[in-house]
Protein backbone atom coordinates (compact mmCIF):
# COMPACT_ATOMS: atom_id res chain seq x y z
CA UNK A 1 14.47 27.73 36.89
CA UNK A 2 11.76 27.94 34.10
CA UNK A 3 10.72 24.91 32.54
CA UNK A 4 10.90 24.59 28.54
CA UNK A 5 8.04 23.30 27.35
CA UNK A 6 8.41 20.68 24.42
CA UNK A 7 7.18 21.24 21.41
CA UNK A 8 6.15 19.02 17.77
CA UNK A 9 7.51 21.16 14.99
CA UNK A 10 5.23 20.89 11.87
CA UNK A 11 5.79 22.30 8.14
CA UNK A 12 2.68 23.61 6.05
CA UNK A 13 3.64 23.61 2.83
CA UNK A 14 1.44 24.55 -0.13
CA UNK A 15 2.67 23.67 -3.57
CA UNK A 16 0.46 24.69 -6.77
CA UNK A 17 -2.47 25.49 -4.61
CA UNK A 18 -5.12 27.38 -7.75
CA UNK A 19 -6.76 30.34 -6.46
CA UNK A 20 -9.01 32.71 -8.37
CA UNK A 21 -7.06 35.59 -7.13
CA UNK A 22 -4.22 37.59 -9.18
CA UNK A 23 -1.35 36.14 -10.55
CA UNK A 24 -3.93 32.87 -11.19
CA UNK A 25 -2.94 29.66 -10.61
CA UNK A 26 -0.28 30.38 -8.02
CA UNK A 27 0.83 28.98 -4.86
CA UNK A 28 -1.40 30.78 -2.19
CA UNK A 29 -1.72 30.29 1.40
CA UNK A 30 -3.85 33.60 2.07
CA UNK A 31 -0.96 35.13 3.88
CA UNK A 32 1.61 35.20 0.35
CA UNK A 33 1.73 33.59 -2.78
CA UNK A 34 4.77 31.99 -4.66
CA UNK A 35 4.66 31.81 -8.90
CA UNK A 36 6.53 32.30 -11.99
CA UNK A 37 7.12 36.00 -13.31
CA UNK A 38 4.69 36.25 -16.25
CA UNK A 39 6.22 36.05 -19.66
CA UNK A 40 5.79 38.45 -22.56
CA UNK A 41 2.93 36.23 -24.10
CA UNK A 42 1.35 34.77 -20.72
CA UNK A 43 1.07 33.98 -16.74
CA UNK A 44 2.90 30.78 -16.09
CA UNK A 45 1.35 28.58 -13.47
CA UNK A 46 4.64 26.81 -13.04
CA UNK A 47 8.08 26.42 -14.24
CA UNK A 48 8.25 24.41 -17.19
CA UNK A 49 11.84 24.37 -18.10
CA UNK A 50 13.88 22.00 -20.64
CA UNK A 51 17.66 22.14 -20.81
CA UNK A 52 20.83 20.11 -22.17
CA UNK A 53 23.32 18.97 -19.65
CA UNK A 54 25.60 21.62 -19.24
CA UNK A 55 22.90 24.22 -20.06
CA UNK A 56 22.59 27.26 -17.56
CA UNK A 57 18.84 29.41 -17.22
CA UNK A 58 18.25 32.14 -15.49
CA UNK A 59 14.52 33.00 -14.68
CA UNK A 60 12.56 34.82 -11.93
CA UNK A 61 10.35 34.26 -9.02
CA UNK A 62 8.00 36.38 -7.51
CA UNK A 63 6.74 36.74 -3.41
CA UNK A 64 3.69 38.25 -2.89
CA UNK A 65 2.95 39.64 0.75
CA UNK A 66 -0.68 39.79 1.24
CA UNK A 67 -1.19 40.85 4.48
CA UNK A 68 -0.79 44.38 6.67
CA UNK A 69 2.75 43.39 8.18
CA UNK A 70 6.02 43.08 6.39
CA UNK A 71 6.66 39.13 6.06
CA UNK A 72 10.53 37.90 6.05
CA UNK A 73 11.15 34.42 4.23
CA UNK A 74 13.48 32.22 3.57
CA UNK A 75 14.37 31.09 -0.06
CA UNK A 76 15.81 27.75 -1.22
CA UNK A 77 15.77 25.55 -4.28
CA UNK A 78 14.39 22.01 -3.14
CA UNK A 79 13.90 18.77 -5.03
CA UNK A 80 10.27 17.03 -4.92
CA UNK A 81 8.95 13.63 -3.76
CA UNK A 82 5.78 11.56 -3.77
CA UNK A 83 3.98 11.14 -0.60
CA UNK A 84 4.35 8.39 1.49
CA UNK A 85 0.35 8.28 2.47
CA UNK A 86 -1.28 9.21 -0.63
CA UNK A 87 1.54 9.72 -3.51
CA UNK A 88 1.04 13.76 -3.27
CA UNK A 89 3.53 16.29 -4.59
CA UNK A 90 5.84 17.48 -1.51
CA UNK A 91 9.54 19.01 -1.63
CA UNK A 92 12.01 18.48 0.70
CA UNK A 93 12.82 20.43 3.65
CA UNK A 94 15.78 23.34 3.58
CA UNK A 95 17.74 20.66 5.65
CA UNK A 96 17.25 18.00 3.59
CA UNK A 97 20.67 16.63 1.04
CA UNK A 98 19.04 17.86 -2.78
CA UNK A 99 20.22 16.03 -5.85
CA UNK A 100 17.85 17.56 -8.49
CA UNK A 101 16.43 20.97 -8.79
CA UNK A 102 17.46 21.91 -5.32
CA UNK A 103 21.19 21.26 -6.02
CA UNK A 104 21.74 22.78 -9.29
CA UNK A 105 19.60 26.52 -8.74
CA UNK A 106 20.78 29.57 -6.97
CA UNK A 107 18.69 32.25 -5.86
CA UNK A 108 19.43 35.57 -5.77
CA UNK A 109 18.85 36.28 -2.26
CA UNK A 110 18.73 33.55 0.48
CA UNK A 111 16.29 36.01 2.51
CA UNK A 112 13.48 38.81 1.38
CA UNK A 113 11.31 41.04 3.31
CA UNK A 114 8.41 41.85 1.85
CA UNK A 115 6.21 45.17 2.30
CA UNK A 116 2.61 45.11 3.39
CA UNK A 117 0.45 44.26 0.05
CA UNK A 118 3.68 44.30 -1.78
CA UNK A 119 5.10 41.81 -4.24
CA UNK A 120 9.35 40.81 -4.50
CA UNK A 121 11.31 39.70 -7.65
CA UNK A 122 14.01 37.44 -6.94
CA UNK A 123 16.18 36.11 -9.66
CA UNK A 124 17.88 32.54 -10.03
CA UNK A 125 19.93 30.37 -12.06
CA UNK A 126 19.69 27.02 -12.57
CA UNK A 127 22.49 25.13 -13.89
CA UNK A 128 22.34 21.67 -15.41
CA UNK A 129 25.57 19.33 -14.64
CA UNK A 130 27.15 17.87 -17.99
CA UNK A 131 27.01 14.40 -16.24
CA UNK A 132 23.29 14.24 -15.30
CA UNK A 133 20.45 12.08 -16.25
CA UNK A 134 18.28 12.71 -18.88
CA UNK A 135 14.69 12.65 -18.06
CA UNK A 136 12.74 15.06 -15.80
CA UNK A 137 13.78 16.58 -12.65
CA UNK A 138 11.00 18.13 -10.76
CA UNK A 139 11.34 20.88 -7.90
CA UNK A 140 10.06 23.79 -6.27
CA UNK A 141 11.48 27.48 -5.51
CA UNK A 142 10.46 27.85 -1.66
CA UNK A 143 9.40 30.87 0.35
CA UNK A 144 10.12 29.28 4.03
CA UNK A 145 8.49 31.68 7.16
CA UNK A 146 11.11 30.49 9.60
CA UNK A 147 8.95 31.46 12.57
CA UNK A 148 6.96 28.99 14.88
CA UNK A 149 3.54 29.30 15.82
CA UNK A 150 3.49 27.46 18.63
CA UNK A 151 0.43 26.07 20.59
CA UNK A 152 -0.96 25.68 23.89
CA UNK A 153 -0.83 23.04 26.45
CA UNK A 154 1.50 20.51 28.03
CA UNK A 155 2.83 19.66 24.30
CA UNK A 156 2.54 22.58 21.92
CA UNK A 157 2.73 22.12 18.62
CA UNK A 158 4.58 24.18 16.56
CA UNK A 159 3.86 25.33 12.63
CA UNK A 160 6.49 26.66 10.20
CA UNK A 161 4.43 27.79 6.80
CA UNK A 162 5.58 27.33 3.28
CA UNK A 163 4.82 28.03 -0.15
CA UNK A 164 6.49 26.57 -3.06
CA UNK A 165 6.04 27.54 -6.79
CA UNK A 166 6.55 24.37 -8.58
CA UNK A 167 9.89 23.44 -11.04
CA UNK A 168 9.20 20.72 -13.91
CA UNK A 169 12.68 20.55 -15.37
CA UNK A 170 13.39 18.00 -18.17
CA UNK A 171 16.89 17.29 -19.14
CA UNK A 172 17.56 16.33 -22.75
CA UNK A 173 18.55 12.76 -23.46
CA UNK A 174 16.87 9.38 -23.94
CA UNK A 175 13.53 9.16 -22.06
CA UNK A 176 11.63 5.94 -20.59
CA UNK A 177 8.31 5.70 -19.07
CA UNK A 178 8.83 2.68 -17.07
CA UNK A 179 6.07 1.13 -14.10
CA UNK A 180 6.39 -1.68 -11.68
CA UNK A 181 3.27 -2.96 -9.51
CA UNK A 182 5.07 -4.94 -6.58
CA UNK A 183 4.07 -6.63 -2.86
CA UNK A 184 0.67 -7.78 -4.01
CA UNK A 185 -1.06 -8.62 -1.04
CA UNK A 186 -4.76 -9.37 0.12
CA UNK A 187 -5.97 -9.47 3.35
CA UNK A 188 -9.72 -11.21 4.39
CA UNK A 189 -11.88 -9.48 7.32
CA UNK A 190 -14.72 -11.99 7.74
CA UNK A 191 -17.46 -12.60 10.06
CA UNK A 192 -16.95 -14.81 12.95
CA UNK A 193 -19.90 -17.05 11.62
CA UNK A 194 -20.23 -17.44 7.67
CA UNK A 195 -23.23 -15.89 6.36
CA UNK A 196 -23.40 -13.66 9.76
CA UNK A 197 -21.90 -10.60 8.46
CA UNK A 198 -20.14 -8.36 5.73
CA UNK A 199 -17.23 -10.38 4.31
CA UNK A 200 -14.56 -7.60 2.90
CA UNK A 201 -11.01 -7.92 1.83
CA UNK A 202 -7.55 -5.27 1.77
CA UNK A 203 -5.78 -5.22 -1.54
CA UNK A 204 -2.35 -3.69 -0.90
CA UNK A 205 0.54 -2.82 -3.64
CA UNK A 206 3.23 -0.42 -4.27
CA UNK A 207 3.34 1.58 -7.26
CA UNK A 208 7.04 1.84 -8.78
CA UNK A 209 8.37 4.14 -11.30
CA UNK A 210 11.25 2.63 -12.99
CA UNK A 211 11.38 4.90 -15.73
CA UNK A 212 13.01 8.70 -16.12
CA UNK A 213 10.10 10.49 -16.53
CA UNK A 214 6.89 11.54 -14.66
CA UNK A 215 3.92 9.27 -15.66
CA UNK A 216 0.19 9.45 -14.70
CA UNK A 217 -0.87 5.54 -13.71
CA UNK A 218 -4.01 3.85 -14.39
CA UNK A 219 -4.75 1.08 -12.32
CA UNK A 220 -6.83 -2.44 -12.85
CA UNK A 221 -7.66 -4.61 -9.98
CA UNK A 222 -8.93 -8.13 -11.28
CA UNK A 223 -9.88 -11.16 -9.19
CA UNK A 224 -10.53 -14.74 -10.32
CA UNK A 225 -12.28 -17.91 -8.78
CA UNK A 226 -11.97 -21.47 -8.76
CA UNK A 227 -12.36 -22.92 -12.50
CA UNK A 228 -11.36 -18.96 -13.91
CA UNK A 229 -14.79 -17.36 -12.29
CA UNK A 230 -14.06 -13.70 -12.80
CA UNK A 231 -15.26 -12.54 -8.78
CA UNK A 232 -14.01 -8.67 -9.25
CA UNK A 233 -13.21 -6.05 -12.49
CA UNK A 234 -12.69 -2.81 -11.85
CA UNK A 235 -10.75 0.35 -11.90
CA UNK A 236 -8.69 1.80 -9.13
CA UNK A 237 -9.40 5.29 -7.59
CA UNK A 238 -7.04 7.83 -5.54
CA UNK A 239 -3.69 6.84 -7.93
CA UNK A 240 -1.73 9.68 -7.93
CA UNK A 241 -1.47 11.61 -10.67
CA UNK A 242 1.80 12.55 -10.72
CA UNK A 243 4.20 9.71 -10.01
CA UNK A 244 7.88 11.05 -10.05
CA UNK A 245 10.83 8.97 -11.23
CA UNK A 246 11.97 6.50 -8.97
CA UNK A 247 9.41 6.87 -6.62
CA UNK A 248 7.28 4.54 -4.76
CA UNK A 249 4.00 4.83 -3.36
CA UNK A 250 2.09 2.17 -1.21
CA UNK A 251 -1.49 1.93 -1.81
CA UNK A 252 -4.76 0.01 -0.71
CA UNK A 253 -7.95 -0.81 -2.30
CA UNK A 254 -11.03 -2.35 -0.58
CA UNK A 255 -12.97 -5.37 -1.70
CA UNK A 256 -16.43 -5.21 -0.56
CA UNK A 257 -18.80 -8.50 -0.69
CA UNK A 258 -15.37 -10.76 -0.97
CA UNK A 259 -16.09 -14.27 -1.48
CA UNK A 260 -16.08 -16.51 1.86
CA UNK A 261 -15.81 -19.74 0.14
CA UNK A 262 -13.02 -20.06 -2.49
CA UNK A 263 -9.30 -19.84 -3.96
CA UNK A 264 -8.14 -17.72 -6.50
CA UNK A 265 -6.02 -14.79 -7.70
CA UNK A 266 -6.12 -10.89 -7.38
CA UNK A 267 -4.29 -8.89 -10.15
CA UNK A 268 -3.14 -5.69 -10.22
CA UNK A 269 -2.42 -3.65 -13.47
CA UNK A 270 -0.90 -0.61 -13.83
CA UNK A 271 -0.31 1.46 -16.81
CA UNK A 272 0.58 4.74 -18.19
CA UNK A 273 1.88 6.17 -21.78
CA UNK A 274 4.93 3.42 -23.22
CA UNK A 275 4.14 1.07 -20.53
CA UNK A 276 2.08 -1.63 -18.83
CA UNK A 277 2.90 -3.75 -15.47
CA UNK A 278 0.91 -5.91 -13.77
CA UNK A 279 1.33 -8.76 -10.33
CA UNK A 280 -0.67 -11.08 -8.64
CA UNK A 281 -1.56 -12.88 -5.43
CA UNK A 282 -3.33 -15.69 -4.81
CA UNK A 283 -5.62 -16.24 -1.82
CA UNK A 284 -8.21 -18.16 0.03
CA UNK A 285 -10.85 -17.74 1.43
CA UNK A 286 -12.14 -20.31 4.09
CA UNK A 287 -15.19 -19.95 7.15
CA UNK A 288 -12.26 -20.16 9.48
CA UNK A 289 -14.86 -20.93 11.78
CA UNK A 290 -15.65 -24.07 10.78
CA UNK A 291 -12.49 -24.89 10.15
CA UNK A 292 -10.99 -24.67 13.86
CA UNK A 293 -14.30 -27.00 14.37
CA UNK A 294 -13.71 -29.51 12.39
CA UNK A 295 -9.86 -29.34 13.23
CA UNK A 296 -10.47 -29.64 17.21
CA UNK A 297 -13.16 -32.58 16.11
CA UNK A 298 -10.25 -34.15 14.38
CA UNK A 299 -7.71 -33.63 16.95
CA UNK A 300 -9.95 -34.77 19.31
CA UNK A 301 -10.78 -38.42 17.51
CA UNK A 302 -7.25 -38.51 16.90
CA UNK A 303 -6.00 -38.08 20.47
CA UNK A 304 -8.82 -41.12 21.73
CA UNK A 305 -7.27 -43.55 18.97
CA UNK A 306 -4.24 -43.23 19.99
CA UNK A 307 -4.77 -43.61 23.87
CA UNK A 308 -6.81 -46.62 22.65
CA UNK A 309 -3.76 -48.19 20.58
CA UNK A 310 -1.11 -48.05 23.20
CA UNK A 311 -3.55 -49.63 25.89
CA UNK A 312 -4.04 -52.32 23.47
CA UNK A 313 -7.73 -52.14 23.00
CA UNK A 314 -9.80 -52.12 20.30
CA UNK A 315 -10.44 -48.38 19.27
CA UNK A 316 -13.59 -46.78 19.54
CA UNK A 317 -15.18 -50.05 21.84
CA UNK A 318 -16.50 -47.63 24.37
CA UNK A 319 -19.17 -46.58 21.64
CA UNK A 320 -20.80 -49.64 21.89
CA UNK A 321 -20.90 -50.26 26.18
CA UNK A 322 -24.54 -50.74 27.59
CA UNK A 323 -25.72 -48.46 30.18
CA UNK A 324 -23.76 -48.76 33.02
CA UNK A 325 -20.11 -48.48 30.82
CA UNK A 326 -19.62 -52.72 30.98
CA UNK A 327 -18.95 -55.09 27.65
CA UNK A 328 -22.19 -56.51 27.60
CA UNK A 329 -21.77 -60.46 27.61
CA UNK A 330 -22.17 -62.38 24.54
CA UNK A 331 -24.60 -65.55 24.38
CA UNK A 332 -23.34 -68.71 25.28
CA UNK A 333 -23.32 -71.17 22.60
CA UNK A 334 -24.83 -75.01 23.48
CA UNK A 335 -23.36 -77.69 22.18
CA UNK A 336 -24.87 -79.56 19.84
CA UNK A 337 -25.56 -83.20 21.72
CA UNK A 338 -23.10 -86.03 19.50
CA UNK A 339 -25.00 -88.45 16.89
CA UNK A 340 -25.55 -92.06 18.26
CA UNK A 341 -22.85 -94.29 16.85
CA UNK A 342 -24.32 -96.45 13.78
CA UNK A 343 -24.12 -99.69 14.41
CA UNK A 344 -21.36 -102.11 12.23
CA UNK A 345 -22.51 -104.89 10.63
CA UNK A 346 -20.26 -107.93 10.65
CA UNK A 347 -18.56 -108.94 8.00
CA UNK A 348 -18.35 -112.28 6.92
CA UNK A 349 -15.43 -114.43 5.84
CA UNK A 350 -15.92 -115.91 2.61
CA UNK A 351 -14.25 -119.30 4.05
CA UNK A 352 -17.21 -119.69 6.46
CA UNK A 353 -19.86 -122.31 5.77
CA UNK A 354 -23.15 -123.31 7.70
């Protein structure tokens, strides 16, 4: 019986990728390119598309094969998302339930084959529901190569390719650029003995969009000190730039040269066009090392007081033993020898006569 070997299935997917080559600024992965048909005044890098609900488009895609075989694909609508790991622009997979983009366009054909060094037109429509949200929708149009490269070894590791041309649909209505910074949390990684070593700390938050439109975020991290000592001022790097409604991205920021010594509060702003957020944590920061000293010092006296109590001894009287662990003896006291008695004289009686 042959043995299947198992296999990790992985999608490549290249979204808005700029190249240099012809049509510019299209989705390339060397192999085929994904983009917008040009328009009678000029090459759009993506689909920027603006409807009322109810509203139907129809507009074109083009698949560009760029290598000596013919290449078959697979074409879907799909709806994008922001990166778990770094907030980056990804679509969902063909399998995937769509709500946005990838529920409401149609392509023309679900499957192309494309010549050697030959590019494909495919039409779609894209059809706004009367009941949906106002605000912006992104998406992509997806050419899918359904085959698996797979790899060698006792796992292989197979690699579907992809290469989405991306959709930025707004719907008419009331708009809100809305941010929310939340889970503030700092962590301390200090040196085992204070002043031995780097002390550094991990600022982690989530980024929130709250509103119903795509914002680019600016971030502020700000820590204080005891008695208001500003310790740290500074903007954030590697903030997405692209932050999709009702998405949430987890992100860290490290400290360097954190304080080892003190108490305080980290602060984290965020902010875009129309809005401004911002939480905080507080913290502090202690030579832990010292600490579990002087706490097993403490436990320690404590524990020899209150052996001492319940035998009934005087705490702490061992401190002050002689040599050899006995009480030394204290001085006997003499006595004082009495006073001689002082002798009466006798009294006489006034009745008395010689």
């Amino acid at each position: 019986m042959r043995r299947v070997k198992p296999y990790v299935l992985l999608l490549s997917l290249i979204l808005g990728v700029l190249c240099t080559a012809s049509p510019a600024r299209a989705a390339d992965n060397g192999s085929w390119s994904v983009y917008p048909v040009a328009s009678r005044i000029a090459a759009r890098p993506y689909f920027y598309l603006s409807l009322d609900p109810g509203q139907t488009i129809t507009d074109k895609v083009a698949v560009a094969n760029k290598t000596g075989r013919p290449l078959t694909f697979r074409l879907y609508a799909a709806d994008a998302y922001n990166t778990a790991r770094d907030g980056g622009f990804a679509v969902r997979t063909v399998q995937e339930r769509m709500r946005g983009v990838g529920a409401w366009a149609r392509l023309g054909k679900a499957r192309v084959t494309v010549p050697p060094h030959r590019t494909l037109t495919v039409p779609f429509t894209l059809r706004v529901p009367k009941g949906a949200e106002p605000g912006d929708h992104p998406g992509a149009i997806v050419a899918l190569d359904e085959r698996v490269d797979p790899g060698t070894g006792s796992l292989a590791l197979g690699v579907r390719r992809a290469v989405g041309a991306r959709v930025y649909l707004r719907v008419s209505g009331p708009t809100l650029p809305a941010l929310a910074v939340e889970n503030v949390h700092i962590s301390h990684h200090q040196p085992v003995v204070p002043g031995l070593g780097d002390s550094t700390a991990t600022i982690s938050y989530t980024l929130h969009n709250t509103g119903n439109v795509t914002v680019d975020p600016k971030v502020r991290l700000r820590a204080r000190g005891l008695f208001g000592r500003t310790l740290l001022s500074r903007d954030l790097t590697r903030i997405p730039s692209e932050l999709l409604p009702g998405e949430r991205v987890r992100l860290t920021a490290r400290w360097p040269d954190a304080p080892q010594f003190d108490w305080g509060d980290v602060t984290v702003t965020a902010s875009a066009t129309g809005t401004r957020e911002s939480a905080s944590a507080s913290f502090l920061a202690l030579p832990w090392l010292v600490v579990a000293v002087a706490f097993a010092a403490g436990a320690a006296g404590g524990a020899l007081f209150a052996r001492t109590r319940r035998r009934g001894g005087r705490p702490f009287a061992g401190l002050f033993r002689g040599r050899r662990g006995r009480v030394r003896p204290s001085v006997p006291v003499r006595p004082s020898p009495p006073a001689p008695p002082t002798p009466s004289r006798p009294r006489s009686s006034p009745s008395a006569r010689p």
